[in-house]
N, C-alpha and C. Protein backbone atom coordinates (compact mmCIF):
# COMPACT_ATOMS: atom_id res chain seq x y z
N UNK A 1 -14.67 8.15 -2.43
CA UNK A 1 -13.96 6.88 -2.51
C UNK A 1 -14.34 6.04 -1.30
N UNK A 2 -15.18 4.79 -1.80
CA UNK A 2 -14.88 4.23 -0.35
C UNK A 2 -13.77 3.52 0.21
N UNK A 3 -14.24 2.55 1.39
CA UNK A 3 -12.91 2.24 2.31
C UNK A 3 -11.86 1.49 1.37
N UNK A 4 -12.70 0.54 0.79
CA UNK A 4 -12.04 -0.69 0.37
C UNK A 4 -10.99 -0.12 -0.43
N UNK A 5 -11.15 0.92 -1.15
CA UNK A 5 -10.45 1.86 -2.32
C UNK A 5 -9.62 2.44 -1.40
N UNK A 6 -9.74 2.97 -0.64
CA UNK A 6 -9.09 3.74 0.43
C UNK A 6 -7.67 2.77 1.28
N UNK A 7 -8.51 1.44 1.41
CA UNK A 7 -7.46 0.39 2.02
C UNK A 7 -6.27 0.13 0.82
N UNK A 8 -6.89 -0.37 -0.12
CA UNK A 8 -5.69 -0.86 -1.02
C UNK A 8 -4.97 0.73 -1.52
N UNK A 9 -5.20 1.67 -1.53
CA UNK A 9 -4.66 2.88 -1.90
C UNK A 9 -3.33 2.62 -0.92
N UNK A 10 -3.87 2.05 0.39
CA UNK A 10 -3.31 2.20 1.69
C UNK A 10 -1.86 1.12 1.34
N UNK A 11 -2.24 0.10 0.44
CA UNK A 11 -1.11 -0.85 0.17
C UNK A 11 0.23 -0.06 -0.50
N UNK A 12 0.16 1.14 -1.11
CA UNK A 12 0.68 1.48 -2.48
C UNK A 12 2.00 1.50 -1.96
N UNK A 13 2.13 2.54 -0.37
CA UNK A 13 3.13 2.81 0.57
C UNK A 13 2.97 2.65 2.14
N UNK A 14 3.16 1.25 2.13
CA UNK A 14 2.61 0.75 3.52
C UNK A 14 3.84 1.13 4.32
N UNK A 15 5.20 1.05 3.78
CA UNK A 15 6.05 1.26 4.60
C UNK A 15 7.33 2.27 3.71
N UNK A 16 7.75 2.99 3.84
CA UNK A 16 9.04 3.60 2.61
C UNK A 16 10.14 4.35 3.97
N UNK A 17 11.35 3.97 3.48
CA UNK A 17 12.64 4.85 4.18
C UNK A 17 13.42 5.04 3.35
N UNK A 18 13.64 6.61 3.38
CA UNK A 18 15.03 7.17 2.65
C UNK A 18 16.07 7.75 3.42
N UNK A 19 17.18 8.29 3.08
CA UNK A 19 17.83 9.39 3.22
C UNK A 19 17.65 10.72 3.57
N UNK A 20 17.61 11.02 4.54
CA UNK A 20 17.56 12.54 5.14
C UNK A 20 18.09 13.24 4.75
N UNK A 21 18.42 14.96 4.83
CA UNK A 21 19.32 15.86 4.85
C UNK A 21 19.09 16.53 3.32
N UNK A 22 20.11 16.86 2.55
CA UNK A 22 20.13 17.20 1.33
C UNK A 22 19.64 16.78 0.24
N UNK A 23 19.40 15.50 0.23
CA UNK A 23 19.08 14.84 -0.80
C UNK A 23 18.02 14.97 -1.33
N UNK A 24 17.70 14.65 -3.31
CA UNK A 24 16.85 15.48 -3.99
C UNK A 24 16.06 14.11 -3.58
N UNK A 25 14.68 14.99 -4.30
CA UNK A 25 13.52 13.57 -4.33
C UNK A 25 13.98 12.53 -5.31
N UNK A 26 14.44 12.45 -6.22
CA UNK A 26 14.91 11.46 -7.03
C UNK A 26 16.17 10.31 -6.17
N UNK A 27 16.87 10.72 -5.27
CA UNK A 27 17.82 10.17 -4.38
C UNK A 27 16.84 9.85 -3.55
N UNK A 28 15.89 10.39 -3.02
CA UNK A 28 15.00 9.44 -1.60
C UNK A 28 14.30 8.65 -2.51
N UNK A 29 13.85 8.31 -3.65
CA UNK A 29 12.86 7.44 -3.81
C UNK A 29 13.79 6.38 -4.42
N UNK A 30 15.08 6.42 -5.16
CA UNK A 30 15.62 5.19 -5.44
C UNK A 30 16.24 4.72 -4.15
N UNK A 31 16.46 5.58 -2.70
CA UNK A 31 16.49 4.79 -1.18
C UNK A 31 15.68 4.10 -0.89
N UNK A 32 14.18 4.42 -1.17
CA UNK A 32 12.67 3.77 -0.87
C UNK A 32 12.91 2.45 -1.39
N UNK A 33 13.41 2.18 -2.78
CA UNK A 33 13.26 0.72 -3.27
C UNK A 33 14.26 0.00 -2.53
N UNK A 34 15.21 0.62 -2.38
CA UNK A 34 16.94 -0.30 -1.95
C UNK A 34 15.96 -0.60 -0.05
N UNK A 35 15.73 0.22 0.47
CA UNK A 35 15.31 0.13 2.06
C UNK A 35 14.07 -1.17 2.16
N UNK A 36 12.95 -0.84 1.31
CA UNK A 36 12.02 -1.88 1.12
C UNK A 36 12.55 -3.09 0.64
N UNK A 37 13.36 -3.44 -0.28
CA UNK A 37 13.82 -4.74 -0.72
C UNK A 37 14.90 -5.00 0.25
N UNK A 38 15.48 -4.55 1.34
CA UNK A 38 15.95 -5.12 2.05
C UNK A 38 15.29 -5.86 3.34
N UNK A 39 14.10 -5.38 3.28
CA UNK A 39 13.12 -5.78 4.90
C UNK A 39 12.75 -7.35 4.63
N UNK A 40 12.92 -8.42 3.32
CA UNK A 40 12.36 -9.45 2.82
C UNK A 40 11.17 -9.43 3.23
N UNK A 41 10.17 -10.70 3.32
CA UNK A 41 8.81 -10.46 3.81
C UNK A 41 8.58 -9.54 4.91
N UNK A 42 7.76 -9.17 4.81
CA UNK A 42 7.21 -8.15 6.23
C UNK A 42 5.55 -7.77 6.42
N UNK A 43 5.39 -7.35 7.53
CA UNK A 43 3.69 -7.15 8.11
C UNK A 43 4.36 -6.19 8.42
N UNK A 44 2.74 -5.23 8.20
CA UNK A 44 2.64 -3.94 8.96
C UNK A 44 1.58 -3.30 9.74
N UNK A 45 1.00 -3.31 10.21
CA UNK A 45 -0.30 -2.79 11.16
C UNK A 45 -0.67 -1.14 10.82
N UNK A 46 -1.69 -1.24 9.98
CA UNK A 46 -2.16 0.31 9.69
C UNK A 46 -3.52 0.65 10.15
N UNK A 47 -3.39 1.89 10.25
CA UNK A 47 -4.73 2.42 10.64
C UNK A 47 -5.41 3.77 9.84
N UNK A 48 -6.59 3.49 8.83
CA UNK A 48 -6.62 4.01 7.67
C UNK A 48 -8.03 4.73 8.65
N UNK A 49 -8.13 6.17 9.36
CA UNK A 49 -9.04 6.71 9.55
C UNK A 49 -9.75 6.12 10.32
N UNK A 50 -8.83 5.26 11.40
CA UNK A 50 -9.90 4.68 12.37
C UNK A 50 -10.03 3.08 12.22
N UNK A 51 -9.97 2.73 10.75
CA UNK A 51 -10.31 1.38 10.68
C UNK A 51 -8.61 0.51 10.35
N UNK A 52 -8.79 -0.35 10.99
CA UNK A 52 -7.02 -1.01 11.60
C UNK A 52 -7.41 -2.22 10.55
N UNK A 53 -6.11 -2.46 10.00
CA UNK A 53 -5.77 -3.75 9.02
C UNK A 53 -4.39 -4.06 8.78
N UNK A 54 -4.32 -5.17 8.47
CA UNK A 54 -2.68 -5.82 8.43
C UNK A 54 -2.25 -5.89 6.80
N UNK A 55 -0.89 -6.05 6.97
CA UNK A 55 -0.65 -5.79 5.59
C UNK A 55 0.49 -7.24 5.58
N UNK A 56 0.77 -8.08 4.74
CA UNK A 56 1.80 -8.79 4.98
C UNK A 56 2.31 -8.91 3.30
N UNK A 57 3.90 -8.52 3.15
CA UNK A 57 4.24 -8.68 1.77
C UNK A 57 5.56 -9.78 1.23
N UNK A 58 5.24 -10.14 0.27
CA UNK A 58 6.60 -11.07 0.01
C UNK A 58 6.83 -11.34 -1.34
N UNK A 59 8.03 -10.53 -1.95
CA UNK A 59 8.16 -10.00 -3.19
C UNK A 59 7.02 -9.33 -3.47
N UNK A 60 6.39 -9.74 -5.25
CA UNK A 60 5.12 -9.18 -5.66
C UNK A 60 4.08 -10.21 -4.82
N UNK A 61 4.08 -10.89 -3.84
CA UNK A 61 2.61 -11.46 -3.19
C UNK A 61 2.41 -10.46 -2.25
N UNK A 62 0.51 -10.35 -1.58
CA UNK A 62 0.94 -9.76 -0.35
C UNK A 62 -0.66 -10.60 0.01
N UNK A 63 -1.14 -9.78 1.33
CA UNK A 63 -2.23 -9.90 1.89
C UNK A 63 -2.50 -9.20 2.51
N UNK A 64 -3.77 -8.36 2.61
CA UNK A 64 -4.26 -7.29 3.29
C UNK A 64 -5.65 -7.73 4.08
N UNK A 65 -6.06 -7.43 5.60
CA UNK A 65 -6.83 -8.52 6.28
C UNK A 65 -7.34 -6.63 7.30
N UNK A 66 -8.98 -6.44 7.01
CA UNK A 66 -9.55 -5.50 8.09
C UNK A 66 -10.74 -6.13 7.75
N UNK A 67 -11.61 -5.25 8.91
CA UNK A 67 -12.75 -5.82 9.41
C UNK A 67 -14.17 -5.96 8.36
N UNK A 68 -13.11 -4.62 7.36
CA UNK A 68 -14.73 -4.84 5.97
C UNK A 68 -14.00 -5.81 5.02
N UNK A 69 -12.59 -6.42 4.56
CA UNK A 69 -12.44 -6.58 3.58
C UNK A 69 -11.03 -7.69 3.54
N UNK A 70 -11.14 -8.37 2.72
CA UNK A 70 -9.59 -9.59 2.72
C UNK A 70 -9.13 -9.18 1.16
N UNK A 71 -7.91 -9.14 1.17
CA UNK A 71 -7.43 -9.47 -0.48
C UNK A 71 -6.06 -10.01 -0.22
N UNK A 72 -6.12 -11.09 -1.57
CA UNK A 72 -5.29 -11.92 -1.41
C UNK A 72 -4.21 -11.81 -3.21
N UNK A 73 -3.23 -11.71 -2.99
CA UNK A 73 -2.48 -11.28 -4.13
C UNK A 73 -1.24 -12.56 -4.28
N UNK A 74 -1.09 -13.45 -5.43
CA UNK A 74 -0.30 -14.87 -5.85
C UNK A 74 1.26 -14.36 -7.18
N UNK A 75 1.12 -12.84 -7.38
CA UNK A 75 1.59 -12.46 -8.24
C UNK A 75 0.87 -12.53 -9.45
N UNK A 76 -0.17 -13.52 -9.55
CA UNK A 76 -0.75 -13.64 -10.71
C UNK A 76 -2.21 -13.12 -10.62
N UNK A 77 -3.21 -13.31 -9.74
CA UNK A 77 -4.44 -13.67 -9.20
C UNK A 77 -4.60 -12.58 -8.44
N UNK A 78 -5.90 -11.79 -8.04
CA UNK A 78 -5.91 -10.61 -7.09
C UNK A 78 -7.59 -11.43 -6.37
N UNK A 79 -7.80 -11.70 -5.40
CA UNK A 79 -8.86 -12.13 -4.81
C UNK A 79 -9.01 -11.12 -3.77
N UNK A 80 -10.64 -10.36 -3.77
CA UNK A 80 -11.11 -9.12 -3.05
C UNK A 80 -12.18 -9.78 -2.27
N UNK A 81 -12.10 -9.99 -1.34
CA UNK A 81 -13.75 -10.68 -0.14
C UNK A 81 -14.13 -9.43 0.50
N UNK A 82 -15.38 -9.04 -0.03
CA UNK A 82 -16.29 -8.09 0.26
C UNK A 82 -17.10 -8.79 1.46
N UNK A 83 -16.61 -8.92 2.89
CA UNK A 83 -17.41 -9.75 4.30
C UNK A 83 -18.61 -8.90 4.24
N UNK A 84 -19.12 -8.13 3.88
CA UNK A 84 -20.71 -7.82 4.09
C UNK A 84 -21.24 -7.96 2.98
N UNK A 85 -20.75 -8.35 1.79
CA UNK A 85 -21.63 -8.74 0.70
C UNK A 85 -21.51 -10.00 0.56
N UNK A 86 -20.65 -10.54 1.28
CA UNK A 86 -20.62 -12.31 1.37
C UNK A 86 -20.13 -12.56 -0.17
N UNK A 87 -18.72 -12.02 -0.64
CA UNK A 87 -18.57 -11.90 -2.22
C UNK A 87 -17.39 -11.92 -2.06
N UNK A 88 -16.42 -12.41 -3.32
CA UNK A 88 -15.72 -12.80 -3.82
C UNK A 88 -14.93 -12.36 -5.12
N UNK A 89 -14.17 -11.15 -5.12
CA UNK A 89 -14.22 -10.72 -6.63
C UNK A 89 -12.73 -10.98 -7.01
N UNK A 90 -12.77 -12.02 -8.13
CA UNK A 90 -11.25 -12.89 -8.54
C UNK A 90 -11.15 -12.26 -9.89
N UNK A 91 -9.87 -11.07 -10.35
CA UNK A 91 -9.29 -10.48 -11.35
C UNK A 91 -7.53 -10.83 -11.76
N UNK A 92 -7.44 -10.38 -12.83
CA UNK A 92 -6.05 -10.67 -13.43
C UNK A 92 -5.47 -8.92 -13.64
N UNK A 93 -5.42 -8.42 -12.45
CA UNK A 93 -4.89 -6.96 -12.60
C UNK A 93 -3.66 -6.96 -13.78
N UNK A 94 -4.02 -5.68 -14.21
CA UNK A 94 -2.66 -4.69 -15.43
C UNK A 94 -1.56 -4.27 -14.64
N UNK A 95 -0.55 -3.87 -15.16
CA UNK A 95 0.36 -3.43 -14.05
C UNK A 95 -0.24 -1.76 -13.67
N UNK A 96 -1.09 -1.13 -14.43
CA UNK A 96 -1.55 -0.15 -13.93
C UNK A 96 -2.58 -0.64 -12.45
N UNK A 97 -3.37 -1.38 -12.74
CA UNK A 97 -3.83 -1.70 -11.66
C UNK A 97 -2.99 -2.13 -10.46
N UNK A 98 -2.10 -2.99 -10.69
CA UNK A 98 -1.72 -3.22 -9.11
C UNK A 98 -0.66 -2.63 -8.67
N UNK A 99 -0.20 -0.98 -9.08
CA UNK A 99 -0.02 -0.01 -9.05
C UNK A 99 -0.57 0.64 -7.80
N UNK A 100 -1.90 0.37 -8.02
CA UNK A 100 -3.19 0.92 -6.90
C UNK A 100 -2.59 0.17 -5.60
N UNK A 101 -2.22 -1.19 -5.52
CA UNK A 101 -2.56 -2.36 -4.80
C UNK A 101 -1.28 -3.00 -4.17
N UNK A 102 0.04 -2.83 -4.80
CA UNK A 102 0.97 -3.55 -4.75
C UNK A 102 1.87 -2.51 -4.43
N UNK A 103 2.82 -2.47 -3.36
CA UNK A 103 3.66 -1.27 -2.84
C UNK A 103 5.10 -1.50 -4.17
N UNK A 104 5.06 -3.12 -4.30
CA UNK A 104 6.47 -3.26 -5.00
C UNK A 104 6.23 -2.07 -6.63
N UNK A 105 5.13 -3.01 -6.87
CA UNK A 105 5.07 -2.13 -8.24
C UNK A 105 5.00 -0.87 -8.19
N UNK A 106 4.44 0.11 -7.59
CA UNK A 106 4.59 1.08 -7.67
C UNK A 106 5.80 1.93 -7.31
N UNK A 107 6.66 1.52 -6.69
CA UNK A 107 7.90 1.81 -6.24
C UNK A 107 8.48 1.31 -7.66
N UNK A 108 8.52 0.20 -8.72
CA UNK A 108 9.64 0.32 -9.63
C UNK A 108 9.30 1.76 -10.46
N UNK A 109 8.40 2.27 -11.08
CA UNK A 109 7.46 2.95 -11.89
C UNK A 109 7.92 3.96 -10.93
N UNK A 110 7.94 4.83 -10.07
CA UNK A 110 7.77 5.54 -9.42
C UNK A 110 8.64 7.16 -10.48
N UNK A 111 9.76 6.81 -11.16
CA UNK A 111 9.98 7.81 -12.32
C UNK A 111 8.87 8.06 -12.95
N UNK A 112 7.99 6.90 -13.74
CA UNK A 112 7.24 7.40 -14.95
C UNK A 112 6.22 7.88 -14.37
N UNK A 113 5.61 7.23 -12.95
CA UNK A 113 4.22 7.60 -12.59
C UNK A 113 4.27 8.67 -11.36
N UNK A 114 5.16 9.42 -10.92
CA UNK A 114 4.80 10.69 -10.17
C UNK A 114 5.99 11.93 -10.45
N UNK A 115 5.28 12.89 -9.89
CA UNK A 115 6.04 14.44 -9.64
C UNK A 115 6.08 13.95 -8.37
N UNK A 116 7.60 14.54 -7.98
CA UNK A 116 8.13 14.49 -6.61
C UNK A 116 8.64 15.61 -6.12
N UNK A 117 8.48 15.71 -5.13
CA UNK A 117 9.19 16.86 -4.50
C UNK A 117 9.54 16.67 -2.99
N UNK A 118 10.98 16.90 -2.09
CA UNK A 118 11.09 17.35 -0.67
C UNK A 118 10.44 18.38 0.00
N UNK A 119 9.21 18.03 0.92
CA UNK A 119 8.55 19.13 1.10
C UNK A 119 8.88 19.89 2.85
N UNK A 120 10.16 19.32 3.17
CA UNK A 120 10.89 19.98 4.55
C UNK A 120 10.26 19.13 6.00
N UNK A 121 10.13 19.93 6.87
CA UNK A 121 10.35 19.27 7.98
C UNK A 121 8.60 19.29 8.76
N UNK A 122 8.03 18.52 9.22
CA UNK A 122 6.80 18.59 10.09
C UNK A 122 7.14 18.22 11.05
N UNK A 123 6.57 18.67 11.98
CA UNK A 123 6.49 17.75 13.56
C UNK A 123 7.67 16.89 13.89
N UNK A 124 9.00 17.12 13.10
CA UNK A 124 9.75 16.32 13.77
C UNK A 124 10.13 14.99 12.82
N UNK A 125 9.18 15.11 11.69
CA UNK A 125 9.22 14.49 10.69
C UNK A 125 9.47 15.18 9.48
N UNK A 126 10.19 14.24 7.77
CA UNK A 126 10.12 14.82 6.72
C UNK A 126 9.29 14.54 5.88
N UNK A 127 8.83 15.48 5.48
CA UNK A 127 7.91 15.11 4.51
C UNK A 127 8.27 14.97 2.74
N UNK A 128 7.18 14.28 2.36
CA UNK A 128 7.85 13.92 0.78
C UNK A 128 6.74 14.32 0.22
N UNK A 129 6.11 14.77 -0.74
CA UNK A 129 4.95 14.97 -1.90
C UNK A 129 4.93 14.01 -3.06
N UNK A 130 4.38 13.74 -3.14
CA UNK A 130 4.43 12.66 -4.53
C UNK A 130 2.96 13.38 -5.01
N UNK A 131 2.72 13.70 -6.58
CA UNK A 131 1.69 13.81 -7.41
C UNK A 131 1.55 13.02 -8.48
N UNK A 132 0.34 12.29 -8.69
CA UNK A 132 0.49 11.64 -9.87
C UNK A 132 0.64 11.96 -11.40
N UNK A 133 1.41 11.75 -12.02
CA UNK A 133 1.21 12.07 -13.66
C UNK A 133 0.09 11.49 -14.41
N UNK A 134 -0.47 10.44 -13.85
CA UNK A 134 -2.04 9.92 -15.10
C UNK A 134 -2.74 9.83 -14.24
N UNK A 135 -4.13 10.06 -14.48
CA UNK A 135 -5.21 10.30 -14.12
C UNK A 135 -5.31 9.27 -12.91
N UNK A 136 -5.80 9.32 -11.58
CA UNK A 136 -5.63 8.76 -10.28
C UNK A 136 -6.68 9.17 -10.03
N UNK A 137 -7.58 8.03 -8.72
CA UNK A 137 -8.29 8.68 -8.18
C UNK A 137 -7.92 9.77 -6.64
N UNK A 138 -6.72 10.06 -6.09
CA UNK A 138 -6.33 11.01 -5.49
C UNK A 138 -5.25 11.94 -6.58
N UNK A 139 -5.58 13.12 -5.42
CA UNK A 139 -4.59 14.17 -6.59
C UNK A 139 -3.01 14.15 -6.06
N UNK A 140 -3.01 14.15 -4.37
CA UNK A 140 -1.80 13.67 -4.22
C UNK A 140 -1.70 13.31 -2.95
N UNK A 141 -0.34 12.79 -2.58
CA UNK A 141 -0.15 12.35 -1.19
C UNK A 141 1.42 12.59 -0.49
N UNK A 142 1.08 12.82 0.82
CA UNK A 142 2.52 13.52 1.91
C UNK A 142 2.43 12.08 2.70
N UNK A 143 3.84 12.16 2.61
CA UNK A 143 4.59 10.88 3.17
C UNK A 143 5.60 11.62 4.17
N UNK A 144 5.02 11.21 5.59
CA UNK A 144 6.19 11.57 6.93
C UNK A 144 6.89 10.62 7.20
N UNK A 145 8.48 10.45 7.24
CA UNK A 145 8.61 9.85 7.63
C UNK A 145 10.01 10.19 8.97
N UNK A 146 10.25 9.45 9.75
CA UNK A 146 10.85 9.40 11.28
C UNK A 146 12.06 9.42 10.51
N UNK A 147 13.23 9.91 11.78
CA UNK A 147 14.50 9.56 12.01
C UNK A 147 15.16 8.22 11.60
N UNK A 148 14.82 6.99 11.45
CA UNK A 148 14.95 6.18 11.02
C UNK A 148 14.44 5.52 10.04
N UNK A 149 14.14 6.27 9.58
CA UNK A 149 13.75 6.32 7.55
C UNK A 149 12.50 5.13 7.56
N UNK A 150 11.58 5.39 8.72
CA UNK A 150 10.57 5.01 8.20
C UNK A 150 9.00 5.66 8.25
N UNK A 151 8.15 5.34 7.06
CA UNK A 151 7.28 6.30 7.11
C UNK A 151 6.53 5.81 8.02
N UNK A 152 5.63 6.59 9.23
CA UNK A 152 4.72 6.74 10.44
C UNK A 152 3.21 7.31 9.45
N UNK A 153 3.13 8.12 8.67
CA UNK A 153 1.86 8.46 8.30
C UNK A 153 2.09 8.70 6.67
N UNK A 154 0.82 8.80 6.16
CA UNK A 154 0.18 8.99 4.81
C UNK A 154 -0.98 9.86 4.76
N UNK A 155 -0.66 11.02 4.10
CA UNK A 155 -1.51 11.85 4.24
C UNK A 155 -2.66 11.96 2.64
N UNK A 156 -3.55 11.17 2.35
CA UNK A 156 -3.90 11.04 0.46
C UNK A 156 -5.04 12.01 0.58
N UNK A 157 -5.01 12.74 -0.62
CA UNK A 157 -5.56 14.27 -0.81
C UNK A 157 -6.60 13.85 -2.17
N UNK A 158 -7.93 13.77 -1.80
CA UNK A 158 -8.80 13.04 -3.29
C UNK A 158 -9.24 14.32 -4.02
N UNK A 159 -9.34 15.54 -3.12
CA UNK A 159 -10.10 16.72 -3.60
C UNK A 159 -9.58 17.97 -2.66
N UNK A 160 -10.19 19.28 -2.75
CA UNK A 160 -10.04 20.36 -1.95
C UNK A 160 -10.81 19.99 -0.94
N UNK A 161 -11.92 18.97 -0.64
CA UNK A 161 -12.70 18.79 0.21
C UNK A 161 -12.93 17.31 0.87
N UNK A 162 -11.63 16.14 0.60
CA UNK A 162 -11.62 15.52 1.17
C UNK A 162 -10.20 14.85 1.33
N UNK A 163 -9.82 14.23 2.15
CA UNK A 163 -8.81 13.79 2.41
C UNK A 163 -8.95 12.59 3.65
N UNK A 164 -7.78 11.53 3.55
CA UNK A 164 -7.63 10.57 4.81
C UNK A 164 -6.56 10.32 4.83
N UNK A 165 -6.21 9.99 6.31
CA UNK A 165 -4.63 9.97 6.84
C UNK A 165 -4.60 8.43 7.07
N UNK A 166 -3.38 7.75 7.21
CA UNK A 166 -3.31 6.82 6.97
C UNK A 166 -1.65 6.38 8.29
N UNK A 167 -1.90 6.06 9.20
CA UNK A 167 -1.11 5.26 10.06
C UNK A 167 -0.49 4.14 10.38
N UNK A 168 0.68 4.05 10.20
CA UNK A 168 1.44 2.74 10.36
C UNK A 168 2.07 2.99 11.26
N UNK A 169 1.69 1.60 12.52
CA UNK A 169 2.00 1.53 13.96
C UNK A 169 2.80 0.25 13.94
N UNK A 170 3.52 -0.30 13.08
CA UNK A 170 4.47 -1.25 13.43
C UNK A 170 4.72 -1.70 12.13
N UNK A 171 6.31 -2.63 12.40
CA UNK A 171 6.68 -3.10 11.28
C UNK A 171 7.34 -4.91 11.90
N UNK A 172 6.78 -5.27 10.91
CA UNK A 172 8.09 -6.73 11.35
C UNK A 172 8.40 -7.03 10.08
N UNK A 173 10.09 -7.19 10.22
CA UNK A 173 10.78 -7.74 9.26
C UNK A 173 11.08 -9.31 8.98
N UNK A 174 11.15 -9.78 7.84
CA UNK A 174 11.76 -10.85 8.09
C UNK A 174 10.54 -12.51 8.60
N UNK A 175 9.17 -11.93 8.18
CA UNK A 175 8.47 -12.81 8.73
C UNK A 175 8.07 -14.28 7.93
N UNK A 176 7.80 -15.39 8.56
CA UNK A 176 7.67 -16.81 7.78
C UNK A 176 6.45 -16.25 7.06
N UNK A 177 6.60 -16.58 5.58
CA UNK A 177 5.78 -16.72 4.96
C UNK A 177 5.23 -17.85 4.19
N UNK A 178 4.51 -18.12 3.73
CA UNK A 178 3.85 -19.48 3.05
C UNK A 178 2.92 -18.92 1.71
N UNK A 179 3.05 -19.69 0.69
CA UNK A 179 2.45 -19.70 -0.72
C UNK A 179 0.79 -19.73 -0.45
N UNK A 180 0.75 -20.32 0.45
CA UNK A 180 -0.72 -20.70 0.56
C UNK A 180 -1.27 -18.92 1.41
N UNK A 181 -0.91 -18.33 1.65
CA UNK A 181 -1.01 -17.26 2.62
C UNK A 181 -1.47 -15.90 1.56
N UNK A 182 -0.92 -16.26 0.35
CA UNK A 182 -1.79 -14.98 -0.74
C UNK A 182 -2.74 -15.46 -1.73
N UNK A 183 -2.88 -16.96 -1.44
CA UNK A 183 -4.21 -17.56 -2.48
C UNK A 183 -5.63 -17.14 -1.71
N UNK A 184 -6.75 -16.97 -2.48
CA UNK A 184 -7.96 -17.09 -1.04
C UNK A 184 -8.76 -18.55 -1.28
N UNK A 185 -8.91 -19.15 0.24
CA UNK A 185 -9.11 -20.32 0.43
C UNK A 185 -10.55 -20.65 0.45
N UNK A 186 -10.98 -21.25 -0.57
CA UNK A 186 -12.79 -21.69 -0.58
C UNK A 186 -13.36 -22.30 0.86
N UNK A 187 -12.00 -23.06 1.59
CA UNK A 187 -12.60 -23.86 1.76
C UNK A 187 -13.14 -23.03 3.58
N UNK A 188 -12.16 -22.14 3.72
CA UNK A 188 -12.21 -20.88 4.87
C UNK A 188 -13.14 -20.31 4.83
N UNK A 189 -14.37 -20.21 3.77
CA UNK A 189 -15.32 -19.38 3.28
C UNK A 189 -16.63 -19.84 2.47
N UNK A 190 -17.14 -20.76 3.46
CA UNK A 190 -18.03 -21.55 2.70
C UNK A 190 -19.34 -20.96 2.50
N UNK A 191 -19.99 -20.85 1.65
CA UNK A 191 -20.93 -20.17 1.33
C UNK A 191 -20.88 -18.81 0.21
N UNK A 192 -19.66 -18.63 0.34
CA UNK A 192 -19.21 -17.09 -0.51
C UNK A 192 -19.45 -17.34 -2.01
N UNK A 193 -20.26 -16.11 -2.54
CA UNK A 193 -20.20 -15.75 -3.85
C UNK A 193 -18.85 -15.33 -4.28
N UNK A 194 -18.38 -16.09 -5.98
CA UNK A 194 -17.00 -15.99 -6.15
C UNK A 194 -17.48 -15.30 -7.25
N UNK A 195 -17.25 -14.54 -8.13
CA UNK A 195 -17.47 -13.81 -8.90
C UNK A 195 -16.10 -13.75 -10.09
N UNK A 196 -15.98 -14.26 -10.88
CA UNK A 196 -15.00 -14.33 -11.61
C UNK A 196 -14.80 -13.28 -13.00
N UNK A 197 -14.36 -12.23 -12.19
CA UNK A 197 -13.91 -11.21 -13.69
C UNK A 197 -13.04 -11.26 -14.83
N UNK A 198 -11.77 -12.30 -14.31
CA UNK A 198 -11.37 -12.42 -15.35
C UNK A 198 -11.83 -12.82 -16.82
């Protein structure tokens, strides 16, 4: 898988807090939606194996900004800027697709589309398992998260022989957002091949 796949994988659970202690996996993941829909817009600063990118979300819009790659999400529109291919790739994602891409969507779905399980205590952290039920390109992923119900790492498992961890070093809640901030702007990018899949 490469990065770019690897980054937006990185969107799915940029940030999740539940309930500690007893509670089954079905009780931490309907906490995950109630905790996330309370943060309103928010940025997060991740670090996917070394390579650092921002995440900024508001409702179903978001924007994701690292050094190989921009995508820009309107609720409707998914715009991917490939900066070393000088490219532009503009789609009308399924809700399976922005599944991959969109933390909201995958958090409503989160009954139909994973096996869950509490997988106890690491380092001081809890861990969660999530496996997917339809065919994914990872088989599964461990979610740590802190004392204050938020997740610090992402652990996504593609094979017996590969895997990448995934770090979130900050959160801000509550940040100004603007409409114009999940369209991608021609005019920021002059020269770029736009490639229109829809």
């Amino acid at each position: 898988m490469n990065r770019l796949n690897l980054l937006m994988l990185a969107i799915i659970l940029p940030l999740m807090a539940f309930a500690q202690g007893d509670a089954t996996s079905s009780q931490v993941l309907a906490n995950v939606e109630k905790t996330i829909s309370s943060y309103g817009p928010f940025t997060v600063q991740l670090d996917i194996d070394g390579m650092k990118s921002e995440l900024t979300v508001s409702a179903d819009k978001f924007t994701l900004t690292s050094a190989e790659a921009s995508i820009w999400y309107d609720g409707r529109t998914l715009w991917t800027y490939l900066k070393e291919a000088g490219e532009v790739n503009v789609s009308t994602p399924t809700s399976d697709e922005l599944g991959n891409v969109n933390p909201y969507a995958i958090l409503k779905h989160w009954q139909e589309n994973f096996r869950h399980e509490l997988l106890g205590k690491a380092a001081g952290y809890t861990k969660v398992g999530l496996t997917p039920v339809h065919p994914s390109d990872y088989e599964s992923l461990a979610i740590y998260v802190d004392g204050s119900y938020n997740v610090c790492r992402l652990t996504v498992v593609f094979d017996e022989a590969n895997s990448s961890d995934i770090t979130i070093s900050g959160l801000e809640r509550g940040v100004k957002v603007d409409d114009s901030m999940f369209v991608f702007d021609k005019a920021e990018h002059p020269g770029v091949d736009i490639i229109d899949l829809r």
